[in-house]
Protein backbone atom coordinates (compact mmCIF):
# COMPACT_ATOMS: atom_id res chain seq x y z
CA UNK A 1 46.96 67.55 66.67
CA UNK A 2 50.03 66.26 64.66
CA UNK A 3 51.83 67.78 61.84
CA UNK A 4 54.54 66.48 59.32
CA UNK A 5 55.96 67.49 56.16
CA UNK A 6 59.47 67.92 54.44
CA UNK A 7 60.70 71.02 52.45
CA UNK A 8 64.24 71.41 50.32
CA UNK A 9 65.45 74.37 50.95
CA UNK A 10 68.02 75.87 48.37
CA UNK A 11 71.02 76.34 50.93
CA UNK A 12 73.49 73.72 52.62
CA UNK A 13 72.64 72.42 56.14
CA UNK A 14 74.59 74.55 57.92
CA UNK A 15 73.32 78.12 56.64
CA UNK A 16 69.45 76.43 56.85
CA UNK A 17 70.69 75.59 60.87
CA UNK A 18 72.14 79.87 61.45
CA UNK A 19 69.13 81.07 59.84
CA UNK A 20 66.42 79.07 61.99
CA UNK A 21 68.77 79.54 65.30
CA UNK A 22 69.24 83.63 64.80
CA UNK A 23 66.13 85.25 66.59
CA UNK A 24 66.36 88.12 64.76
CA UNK A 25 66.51 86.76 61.76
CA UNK A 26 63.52 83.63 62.86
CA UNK A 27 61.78 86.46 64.40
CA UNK A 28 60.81 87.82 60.61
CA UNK A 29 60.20 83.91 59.64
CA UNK A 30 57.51 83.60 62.28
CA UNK A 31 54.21 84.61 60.86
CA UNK A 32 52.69 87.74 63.11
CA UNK A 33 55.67 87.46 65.06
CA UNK A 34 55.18 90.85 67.07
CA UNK A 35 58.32 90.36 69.09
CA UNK A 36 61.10 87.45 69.89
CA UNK A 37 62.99 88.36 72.85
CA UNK A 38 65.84 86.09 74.59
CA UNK A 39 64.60 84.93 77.40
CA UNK A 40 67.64 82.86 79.09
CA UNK A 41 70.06 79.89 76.68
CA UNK A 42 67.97 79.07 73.46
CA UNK A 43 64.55 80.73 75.22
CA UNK A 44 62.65 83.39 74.27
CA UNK A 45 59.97 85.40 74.85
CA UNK A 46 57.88 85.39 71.77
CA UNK A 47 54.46 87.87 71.07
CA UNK A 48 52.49 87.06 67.91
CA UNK A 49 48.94 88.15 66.15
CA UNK A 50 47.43 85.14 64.74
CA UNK A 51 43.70 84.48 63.46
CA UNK A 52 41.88 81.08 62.45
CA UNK A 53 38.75 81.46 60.84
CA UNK A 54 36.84 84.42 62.96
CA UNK A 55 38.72 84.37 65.87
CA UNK A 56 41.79 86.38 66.02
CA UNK A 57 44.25 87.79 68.77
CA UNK A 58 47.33 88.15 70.52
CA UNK A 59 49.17 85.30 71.68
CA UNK A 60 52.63 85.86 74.21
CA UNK A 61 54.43 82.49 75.32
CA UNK A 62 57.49 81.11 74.51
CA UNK A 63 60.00 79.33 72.25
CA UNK A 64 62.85 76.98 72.88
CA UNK A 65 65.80 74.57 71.55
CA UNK A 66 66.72 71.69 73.02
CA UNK A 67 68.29 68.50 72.15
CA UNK A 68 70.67 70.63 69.48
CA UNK A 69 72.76 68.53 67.11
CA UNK A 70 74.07 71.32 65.12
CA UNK A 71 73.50 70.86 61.36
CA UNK A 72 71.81 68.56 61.97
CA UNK A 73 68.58 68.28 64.40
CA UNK A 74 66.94 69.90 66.85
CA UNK A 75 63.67 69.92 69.30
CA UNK A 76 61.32 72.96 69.56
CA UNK A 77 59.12 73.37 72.44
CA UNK A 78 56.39 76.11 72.05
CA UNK A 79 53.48 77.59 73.67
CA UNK A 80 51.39 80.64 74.15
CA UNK A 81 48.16 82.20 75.65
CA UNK A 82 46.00 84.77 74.67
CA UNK A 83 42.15 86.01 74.66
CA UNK A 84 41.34 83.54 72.09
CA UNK A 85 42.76 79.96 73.86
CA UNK A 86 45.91 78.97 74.10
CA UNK A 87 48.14 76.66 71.95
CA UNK A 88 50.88 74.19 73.01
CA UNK A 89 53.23 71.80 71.67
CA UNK A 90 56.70 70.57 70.47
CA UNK A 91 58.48 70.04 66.92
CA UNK A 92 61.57 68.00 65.94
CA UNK A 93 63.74 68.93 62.79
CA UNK A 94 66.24 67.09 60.73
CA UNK A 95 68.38 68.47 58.49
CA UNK A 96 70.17 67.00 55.57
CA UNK A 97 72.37 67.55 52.77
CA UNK A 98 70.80 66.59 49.38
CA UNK A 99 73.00 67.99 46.26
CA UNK A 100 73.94 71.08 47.82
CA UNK A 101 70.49 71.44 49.22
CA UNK A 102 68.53 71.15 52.60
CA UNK A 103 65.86 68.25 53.19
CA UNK A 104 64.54 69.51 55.96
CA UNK A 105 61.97 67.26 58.16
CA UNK A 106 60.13 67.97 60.91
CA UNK A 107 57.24 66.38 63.36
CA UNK A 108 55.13 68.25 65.76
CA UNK A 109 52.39 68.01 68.23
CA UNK A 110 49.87 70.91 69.63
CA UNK A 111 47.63 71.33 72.06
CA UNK A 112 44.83 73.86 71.62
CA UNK A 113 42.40 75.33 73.90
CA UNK A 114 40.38 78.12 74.57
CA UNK A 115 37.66 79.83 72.01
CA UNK A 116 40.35 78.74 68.87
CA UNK A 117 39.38 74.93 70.22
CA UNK A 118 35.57 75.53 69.32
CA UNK A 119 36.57 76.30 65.27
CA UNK A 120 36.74 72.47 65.08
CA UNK A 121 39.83 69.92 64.51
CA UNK A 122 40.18 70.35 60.77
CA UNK A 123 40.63 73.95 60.34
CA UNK A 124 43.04 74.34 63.14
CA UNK A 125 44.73 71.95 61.16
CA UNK A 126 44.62 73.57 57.76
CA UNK A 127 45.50 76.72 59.51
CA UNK A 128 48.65 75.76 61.62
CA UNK A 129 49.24 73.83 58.10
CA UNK A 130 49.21 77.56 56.38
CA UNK A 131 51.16 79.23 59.43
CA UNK A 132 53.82 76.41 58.72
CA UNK A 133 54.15 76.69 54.89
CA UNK A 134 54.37 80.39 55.23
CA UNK A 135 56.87 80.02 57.70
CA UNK A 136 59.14 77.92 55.14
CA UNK A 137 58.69 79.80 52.11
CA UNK A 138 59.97 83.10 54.12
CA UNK A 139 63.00 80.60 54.96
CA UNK A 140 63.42 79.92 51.26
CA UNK A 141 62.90 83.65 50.20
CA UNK A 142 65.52 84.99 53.23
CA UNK A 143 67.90 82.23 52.25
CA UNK A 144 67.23 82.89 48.38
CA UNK A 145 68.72 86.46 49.23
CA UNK A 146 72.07 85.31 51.25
């Protein structure tokens, strides 16, 4: 499966690049995000309660940054297993200054297995689409408050 999308985000590149790079702070972004521990240089240890459709659990994996051009890119590498399946993948984001403002850009891929497989290619979409926008719009609420 591939994702894409742009947001703005009402902050300059460089607060959008502390806020997605602080665990803590990611760790409240991260929707069902149970726990976000460091787990070595830019790794961690992540726990998280997710559902699609009827199938719901807990997921523990990991998360880590790579290829880090700070403000303004960076590579994500993700994955997880749980009761339900297990889920997979990578995401690159770009960063840049619009009028004071973040464009921020990003392309993934996942790989899902497992019981969350059977649910069928479009709603895993439409739901790692809603786990994504969520994600953003805590981003643009947290940096809202700064």
């Amino acid at each position: 499966m591939k994702l894409s999308g742009q947001y703005i985000l009402t902050a300059p590149p460089a607060k959008v690049w502390a806020l997605l790079t602080d665990p803590v702070r990611l760790a409240k972004l991260l929707p069902g995000c149970e726990r976000l521990d460091p787990d070595g240089p830019d790794r961690f240890k992540v726990a998280v309660k997710l559902g699609i459709a009827a199938i719901s659990g807990n997921y523990s994996g990991s998360v880590e940054f790579g290829e880090k051009k700070p403000p303004k890119s960076m590579r994500m590498k993700f994955s997880g297993k749980g009761v339900p399946g297990f889920v997979g993948g990578t995401c690159h984001i770009e960063l840049a200054e619009k009028s004071g403002q973040t464009e921020l850009r990003y392309t993934g891929e996942a790989q899902v297995g497992g019981m969350i497989a059977a649910v069928g290619q479009r709603m895993i979409e439409g739901a790692a689409r809603k786990i994504v926008d969520q994600f953003f719009a805590a981003a643009a609420d947290q940096l809202k408050k700064e």
